[in-house]
N, C-alpha and C. Protein backbone atom coordinates (compact mmCIF):
# COMPACT_ATOMS: atom_id res chain seq x y z
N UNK A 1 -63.40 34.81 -15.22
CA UNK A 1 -64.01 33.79 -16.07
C UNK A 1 -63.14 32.54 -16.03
N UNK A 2 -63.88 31.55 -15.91
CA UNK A 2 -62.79 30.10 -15.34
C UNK A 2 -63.43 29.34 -17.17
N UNK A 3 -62.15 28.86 -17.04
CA UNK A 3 -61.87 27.86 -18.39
C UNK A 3 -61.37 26.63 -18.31
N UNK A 4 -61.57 25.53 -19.04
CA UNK A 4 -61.73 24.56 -19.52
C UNK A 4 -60.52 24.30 -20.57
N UNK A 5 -59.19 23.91 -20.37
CA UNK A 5 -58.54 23.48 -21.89
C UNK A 5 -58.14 22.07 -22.41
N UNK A 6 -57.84 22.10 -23.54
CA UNK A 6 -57.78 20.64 -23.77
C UNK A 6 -56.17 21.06 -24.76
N UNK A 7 -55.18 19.67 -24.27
CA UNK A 7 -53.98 19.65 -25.06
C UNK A 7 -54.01 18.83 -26.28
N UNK A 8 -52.29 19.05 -26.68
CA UNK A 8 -52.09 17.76 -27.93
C UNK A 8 -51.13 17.83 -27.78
N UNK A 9 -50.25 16.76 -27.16
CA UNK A 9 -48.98 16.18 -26.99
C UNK A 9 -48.52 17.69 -25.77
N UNK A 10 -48.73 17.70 -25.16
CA UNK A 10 -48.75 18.90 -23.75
C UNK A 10 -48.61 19.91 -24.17
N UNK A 11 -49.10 20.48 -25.79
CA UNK A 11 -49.27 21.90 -25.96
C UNK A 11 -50.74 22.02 -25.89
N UNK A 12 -51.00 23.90 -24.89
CA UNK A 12 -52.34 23.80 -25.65
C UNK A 12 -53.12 24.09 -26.84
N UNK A 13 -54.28 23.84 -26.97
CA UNK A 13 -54.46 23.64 -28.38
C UNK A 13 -55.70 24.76 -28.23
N UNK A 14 -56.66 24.32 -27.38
CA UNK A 14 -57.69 25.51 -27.15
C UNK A 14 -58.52 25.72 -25.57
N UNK A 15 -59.10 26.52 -25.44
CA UNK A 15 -60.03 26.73 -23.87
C UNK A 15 -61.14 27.41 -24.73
N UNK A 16 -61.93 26.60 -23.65
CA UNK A 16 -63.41 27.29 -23.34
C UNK A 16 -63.91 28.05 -22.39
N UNK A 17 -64.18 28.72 -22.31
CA UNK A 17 -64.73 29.66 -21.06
C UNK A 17 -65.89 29.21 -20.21
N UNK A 18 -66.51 28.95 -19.28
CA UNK A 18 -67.57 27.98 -18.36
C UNK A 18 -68.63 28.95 -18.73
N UNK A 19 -68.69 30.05 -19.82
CA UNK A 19 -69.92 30.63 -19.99
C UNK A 19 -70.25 30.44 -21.36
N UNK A 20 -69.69 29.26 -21.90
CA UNK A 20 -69.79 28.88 -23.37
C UNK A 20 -71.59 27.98 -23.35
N UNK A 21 -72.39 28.28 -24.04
CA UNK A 21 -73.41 27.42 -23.83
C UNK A 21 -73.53 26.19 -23.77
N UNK A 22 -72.74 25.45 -24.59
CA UNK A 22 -72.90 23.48 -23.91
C UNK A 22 -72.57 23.65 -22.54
N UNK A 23 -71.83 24.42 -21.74
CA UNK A 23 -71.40 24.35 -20.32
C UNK A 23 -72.34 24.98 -19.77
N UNK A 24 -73.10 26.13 -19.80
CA UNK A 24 -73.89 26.52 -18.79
C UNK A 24 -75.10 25.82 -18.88
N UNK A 25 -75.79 25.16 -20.38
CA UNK A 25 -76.89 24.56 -20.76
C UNK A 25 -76.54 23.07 -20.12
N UNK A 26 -76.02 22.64 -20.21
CA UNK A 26 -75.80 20.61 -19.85
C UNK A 26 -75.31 20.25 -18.33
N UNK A 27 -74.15 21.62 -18.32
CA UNK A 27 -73.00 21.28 -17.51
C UNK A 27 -73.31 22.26 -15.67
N UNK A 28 -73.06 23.16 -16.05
CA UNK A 28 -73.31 23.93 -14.70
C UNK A 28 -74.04 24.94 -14.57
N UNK A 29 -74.93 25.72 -13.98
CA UNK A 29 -75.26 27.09 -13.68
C UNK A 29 -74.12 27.91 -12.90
N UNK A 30 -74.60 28.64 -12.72
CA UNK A 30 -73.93 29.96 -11.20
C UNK A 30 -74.41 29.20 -9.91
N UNK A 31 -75.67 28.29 -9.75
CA UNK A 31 -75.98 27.84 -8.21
C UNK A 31 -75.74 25.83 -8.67
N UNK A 32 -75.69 25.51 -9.45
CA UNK A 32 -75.75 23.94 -9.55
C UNK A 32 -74.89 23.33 -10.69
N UNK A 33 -74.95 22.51 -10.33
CA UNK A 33 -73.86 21.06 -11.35
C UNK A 33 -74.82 20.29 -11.70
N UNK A 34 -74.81 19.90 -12.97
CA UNK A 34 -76.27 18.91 -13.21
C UNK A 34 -75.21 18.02 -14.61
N UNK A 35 -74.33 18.19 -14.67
CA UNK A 35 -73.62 17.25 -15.71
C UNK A 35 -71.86 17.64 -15.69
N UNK A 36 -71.24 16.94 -16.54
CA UNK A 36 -69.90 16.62 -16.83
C UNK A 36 -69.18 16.35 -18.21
N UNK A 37 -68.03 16.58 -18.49
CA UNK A 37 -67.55 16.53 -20.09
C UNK A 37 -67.22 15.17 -19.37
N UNK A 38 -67.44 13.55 -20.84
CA UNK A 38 -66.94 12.78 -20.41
C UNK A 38 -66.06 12.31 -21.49
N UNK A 39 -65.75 11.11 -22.14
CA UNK A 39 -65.41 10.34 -23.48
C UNK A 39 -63.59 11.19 -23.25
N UNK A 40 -63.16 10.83 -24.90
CA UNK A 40 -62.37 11.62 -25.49
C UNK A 40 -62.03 12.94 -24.48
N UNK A 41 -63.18 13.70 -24.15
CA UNK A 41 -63.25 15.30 -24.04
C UNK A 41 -62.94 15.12 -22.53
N UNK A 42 -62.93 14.68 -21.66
CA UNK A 42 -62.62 14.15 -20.24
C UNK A 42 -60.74 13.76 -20.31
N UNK A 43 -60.71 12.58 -21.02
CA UNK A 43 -59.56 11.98 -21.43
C UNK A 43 -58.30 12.68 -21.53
N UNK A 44 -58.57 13.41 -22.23
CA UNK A 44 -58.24 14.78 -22.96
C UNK A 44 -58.00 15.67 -21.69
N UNK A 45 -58.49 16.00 -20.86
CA UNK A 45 -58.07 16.78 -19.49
C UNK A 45 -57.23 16.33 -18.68
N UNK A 46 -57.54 15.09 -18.93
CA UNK A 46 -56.51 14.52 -17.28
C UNK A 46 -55.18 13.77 -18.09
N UNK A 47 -55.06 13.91 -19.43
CA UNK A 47 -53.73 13.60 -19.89
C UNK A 47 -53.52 12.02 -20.15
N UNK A 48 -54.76 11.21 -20.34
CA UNK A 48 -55.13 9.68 -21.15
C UNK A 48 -54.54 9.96 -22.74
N UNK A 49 -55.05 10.50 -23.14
CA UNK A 49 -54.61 10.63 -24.54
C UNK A 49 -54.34 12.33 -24.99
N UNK A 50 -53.92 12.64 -26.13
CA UNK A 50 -53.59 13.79 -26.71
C UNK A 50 -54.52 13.64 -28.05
N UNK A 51 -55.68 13.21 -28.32
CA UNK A 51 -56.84 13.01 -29.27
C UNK A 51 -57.93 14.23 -28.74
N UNK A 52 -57.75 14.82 -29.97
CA UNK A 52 -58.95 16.37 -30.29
C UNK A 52 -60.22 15.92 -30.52
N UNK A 53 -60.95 15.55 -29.37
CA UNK A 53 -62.60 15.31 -29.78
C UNK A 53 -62.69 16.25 -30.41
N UNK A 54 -63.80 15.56 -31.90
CA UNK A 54 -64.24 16.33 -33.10
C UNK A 54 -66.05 16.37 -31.90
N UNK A 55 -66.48 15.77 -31.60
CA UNK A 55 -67.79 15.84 -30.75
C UNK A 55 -67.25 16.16 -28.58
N UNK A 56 -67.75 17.03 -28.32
CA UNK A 56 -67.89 16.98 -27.14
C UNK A 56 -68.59 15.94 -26.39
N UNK A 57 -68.19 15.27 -25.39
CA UNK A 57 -69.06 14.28 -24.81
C UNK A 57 -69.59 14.67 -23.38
N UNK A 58 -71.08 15.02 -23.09
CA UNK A 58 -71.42 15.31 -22.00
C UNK A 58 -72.49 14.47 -21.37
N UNK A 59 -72.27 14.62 -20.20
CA UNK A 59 -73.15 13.26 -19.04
C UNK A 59 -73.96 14.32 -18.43
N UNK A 60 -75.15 14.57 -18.63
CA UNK A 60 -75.94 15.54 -18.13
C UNK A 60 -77.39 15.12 -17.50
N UNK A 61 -77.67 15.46 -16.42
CA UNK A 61 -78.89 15.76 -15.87
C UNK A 61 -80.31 16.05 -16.68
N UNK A 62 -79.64 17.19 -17.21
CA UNK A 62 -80.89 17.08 -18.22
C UNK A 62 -80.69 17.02 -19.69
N UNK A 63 -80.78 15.45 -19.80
CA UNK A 63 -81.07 14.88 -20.64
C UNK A 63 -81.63 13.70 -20.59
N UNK A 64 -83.19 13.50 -21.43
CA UNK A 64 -83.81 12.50 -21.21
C UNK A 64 -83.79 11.54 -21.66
N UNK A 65 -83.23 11.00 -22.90
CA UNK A 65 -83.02 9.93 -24.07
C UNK A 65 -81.93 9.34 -23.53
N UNK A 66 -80.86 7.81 -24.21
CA UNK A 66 -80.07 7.32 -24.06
C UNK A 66 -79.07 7.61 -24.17
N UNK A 67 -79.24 9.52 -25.34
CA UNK A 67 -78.21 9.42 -26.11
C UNK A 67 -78.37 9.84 -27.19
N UNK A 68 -77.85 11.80 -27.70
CA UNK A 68 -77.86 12.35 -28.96
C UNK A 68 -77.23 12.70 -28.92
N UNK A 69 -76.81 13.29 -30.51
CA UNK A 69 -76.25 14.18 -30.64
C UNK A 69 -76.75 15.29 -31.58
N UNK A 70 -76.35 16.55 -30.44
CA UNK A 70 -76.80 18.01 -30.67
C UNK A 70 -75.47 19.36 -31.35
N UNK A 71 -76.01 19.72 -32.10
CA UNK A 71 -75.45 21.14 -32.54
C UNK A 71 -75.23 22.41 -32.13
N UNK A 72 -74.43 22.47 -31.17
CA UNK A 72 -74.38 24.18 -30.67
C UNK A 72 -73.43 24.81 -31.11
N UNK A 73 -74.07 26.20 -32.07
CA UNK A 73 -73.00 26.89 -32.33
C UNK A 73 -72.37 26.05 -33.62
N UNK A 74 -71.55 25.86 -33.52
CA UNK A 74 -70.21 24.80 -34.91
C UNK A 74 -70.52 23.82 -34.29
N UNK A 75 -70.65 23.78 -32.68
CA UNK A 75 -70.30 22.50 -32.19
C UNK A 75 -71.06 21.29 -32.30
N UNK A 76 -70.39 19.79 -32.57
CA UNK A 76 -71.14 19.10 -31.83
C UNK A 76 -71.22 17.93 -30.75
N UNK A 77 -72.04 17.93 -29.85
CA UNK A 77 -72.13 18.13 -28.93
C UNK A 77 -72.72 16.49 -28.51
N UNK A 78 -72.05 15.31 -28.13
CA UNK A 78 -72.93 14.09 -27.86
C UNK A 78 -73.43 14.22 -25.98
N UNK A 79 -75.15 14.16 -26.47
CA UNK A 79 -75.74 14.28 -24.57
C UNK A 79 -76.02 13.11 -24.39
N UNK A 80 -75.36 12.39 -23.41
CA UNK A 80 -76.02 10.97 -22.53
C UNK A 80 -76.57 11.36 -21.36
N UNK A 81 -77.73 10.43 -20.73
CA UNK A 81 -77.90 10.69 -19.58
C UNK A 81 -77.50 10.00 -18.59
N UNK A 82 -77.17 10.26 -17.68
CA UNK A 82 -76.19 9.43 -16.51
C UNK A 82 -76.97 8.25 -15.54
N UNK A 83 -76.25 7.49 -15.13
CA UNK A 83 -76.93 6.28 -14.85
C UNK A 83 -77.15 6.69 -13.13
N UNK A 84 -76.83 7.67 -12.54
CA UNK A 84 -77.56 8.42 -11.40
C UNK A 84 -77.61 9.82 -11.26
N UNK A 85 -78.19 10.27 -10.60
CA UNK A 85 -78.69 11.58 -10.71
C UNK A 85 -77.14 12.83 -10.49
N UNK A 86 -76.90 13.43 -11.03
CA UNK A 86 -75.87 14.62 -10.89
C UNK A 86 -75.88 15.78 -9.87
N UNK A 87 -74.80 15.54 -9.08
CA UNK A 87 -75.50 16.43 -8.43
C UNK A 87 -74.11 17.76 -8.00
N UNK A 88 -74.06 18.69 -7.19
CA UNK A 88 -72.70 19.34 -7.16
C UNK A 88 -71.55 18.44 -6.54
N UNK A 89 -72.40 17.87 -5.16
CA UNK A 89 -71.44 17.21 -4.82
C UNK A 89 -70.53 15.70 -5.67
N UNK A 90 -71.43 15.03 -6.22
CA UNK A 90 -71.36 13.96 -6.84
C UNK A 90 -70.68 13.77 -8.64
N UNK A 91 -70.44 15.05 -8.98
CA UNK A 91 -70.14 15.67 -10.24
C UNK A 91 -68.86 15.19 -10.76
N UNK A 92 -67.69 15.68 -9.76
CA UNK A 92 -66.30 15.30 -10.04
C UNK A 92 -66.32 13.74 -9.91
N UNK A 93 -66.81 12.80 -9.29
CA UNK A 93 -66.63 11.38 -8.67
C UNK A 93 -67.31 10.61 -10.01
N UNK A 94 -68.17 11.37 -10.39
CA UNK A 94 -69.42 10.47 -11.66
C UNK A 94 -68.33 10.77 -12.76
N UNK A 95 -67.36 11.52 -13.27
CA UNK A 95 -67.10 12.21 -14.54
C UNK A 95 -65.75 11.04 -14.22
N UNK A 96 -64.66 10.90 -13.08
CA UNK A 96 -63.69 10.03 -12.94
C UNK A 96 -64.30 8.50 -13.08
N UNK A 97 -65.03 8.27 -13.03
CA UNK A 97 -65.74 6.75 -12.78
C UNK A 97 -65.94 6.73 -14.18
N UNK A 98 -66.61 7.61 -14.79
CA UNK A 98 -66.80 7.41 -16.27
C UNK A 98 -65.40 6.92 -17.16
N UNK A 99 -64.39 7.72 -16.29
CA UNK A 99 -62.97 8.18 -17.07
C UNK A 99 -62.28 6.16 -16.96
N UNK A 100 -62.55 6.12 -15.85
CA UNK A 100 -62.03 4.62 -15.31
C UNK A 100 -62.26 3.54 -16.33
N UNK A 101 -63.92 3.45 -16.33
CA UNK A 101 -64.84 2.68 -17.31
C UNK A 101 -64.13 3.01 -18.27
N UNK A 102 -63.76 3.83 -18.64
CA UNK A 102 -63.80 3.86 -20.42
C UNK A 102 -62.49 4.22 -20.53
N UNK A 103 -61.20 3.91 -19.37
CA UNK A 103 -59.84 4.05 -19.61
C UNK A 103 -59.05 3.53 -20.34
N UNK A 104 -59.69 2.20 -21.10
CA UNK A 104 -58.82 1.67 -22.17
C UNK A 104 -59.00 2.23 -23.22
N UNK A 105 -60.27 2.61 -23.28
CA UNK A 105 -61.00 2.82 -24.82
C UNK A 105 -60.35 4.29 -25.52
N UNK A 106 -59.74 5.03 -24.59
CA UNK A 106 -59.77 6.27 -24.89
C UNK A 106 -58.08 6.47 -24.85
N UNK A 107 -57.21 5.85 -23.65
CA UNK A 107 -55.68 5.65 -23.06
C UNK A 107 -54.79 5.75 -24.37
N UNK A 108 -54.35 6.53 -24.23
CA UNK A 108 -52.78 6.03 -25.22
C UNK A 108 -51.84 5.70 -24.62
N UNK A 109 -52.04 5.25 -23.31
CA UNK A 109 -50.94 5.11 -22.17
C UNK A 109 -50.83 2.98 -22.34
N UNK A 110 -49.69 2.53 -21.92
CA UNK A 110 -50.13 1.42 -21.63
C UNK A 110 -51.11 1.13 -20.35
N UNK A 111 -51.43 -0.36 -20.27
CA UNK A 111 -52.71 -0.38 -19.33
C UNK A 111 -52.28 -0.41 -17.50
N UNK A 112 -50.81 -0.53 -17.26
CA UNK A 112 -50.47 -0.15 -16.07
C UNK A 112 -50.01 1.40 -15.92
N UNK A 113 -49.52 2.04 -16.90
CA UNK A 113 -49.79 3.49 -16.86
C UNK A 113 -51.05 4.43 -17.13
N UNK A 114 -51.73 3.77 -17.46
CA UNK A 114 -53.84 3.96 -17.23
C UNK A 114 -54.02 4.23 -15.93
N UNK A 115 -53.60 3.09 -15.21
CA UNK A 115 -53.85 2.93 -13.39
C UNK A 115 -53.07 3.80 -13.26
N UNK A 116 -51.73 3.62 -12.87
CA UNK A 116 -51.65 4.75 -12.56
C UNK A 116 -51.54 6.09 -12.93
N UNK A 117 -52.15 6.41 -13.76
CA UNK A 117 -52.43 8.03 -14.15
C UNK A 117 -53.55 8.04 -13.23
N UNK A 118 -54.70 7.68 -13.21
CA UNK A 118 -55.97 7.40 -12.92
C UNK A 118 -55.96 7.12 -11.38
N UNK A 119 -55.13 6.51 -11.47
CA UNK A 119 -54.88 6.51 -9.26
C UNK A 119 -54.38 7.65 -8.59
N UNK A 120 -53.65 8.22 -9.22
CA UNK A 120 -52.96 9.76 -8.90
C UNK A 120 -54.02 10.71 -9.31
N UNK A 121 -54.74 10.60 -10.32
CA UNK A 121 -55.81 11.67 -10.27
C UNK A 121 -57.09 11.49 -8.85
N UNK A 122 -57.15 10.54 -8.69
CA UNK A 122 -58.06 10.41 -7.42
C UNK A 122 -57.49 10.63 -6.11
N UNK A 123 -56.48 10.31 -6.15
CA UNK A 123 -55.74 10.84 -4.54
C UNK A 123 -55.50 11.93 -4.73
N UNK A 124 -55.23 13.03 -5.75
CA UNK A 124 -55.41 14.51 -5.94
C UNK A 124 -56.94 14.95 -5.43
N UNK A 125 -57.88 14.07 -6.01
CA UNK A 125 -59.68 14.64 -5.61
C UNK A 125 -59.56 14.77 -4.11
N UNK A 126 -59.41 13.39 -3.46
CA UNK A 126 -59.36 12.84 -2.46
C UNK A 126 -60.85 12.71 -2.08
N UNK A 127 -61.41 11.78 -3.10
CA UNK A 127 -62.69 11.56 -3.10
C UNK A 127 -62.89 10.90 -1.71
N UNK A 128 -64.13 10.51 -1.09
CA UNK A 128 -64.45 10.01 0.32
C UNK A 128 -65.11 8.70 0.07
N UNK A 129 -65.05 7.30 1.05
CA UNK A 129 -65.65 6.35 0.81
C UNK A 129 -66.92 7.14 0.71
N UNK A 130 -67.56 8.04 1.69
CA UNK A 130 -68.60 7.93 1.68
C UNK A 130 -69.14 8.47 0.14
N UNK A 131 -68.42 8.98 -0.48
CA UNK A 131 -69.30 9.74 -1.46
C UNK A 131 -69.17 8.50 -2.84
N UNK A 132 -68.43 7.68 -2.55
CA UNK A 132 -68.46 6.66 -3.24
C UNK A 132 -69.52 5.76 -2.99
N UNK A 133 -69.70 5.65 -1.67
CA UNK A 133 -71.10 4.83 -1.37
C UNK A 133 -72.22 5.23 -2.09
N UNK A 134 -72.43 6.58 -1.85
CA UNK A 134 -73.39 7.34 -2.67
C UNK A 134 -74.02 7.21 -3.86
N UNK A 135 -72.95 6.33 -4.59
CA UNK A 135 -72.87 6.72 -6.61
C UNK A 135 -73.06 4.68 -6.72
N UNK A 136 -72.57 4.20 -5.62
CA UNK A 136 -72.83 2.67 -5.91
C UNK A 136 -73.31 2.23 -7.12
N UNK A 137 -74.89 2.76 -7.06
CA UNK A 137 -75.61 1.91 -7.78
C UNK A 137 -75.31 1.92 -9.10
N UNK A 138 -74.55 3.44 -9.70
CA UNK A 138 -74.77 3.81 -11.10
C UNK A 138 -73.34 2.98 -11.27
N UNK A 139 -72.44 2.10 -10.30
CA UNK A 139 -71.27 1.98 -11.15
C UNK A 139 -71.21 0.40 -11.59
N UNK A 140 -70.85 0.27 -12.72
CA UNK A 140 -70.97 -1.03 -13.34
C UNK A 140 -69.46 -2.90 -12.46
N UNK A 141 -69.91 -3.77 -12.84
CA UNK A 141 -69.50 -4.60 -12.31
C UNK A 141 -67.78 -4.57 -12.76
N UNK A 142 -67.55 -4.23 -14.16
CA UNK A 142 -66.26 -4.04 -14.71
C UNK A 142 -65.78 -2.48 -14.44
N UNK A 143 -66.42 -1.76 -13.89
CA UNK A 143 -65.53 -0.60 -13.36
C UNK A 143 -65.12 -0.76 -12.20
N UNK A 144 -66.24 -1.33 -11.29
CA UNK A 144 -65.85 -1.79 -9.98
C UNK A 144 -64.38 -2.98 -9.65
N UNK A 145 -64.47 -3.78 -10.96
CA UNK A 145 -62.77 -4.66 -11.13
C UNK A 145 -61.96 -3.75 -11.63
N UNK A 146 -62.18 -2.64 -12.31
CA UNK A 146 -60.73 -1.59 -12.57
C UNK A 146 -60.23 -0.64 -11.27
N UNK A 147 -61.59 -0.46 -10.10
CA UNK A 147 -61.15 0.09 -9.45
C UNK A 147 -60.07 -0.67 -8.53
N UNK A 148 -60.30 -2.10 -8.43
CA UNK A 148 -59.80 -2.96 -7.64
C UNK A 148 -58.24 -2.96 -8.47
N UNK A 149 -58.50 -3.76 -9.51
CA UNK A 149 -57.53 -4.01 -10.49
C UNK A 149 -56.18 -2.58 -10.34
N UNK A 150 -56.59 -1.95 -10.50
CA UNK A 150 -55.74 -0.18 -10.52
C UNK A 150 -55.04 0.52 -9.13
N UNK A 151 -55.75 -0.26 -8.13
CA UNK A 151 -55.23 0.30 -7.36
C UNK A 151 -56.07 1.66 -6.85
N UNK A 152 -57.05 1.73 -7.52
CA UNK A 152 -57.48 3.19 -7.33
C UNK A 152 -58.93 3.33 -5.59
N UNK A 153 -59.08 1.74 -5.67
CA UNK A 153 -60.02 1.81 -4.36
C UNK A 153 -59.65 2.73 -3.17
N UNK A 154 -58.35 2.05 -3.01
CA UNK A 154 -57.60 2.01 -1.67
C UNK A 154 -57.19 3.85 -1.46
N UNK A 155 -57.26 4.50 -2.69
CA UNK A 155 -57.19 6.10 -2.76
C UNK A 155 -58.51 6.82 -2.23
N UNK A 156 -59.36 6.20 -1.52
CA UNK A 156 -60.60 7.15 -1.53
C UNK A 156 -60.58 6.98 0.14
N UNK A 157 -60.57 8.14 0.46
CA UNK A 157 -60.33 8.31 2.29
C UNK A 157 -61.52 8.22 3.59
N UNK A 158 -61.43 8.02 4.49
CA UNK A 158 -62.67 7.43 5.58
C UNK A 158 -63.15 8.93 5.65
């Protein structure tokens, strides 16, 4: 069983198991990827901040509105729908792009230790131009200057 944890100040605090229902319902099956934890709850993974989303934030496929929030379990649960389609391959690249966009908002880091946290997490993916080509359309004009700005373009390989 593969898990999901989130820290606070580099202890952990809790895990989820990938057979928890916001994850198999929003996030993945056994054959497909159709969404991603993003906000806070993303942030929170890759070590931006040490802040305990009280709401989960997920970027999901299926979801048709702009934007709710749902109750599973105790939890709750905010669903956006993503500004291109989710797919397995495209999953990890849409959830970092989100992370980029919204790296100030969420950072407890200063804003040159943002970049580079955020540049080192992508040369770990070792995302591909091409799969960046792919996602173009869904990425906004000010993420596209953080990617520049950060340093983080020049990390994505031929």
């Amino acid at each position: 069983l593969e898990q999901i944890c989130f820290y606070h100040t580099g202890l952990l605090q809790f895990c989820i198991g990938t057979d928890y229902l916001p994850f198999t319902k929003y996030i993945q099956s056994t054959t497909e990827t159709y969404g991603y934890f993003a906000g806070a709850t993303f942030a929170n993974q890759i070590g931006l901040t040490t802040q305990m989303p009280a709401t989960l934030e997920i970027v999901t496929s299926k979801e048709s509105t702009e934007g709710r929030t749902v109750t599973v379990g105790s939890q709750a649960v905010r669903l956006k729908r993503p500004a291109t389609t989710i797919t397995s391959e495209n999953a990890g690249l849409l959830q970092f792009l989100d992370a980029v966009s919204q790296g100030e908002k969420y950072s407890e880091l200063s804003d040159p230790e943002t970049g580079i946290l955020l540049k080192n997490y992508a040369k770990q993916q070792t995302y591909s131009k091409e799969l960046l080509s792919s996602v173009l359309s869904g990425i906004t004009g000010p993420t596209a200057k953080k990617l520049i700005k950060w340093g983080i373009i020049y990390e994505f390989t031929s």
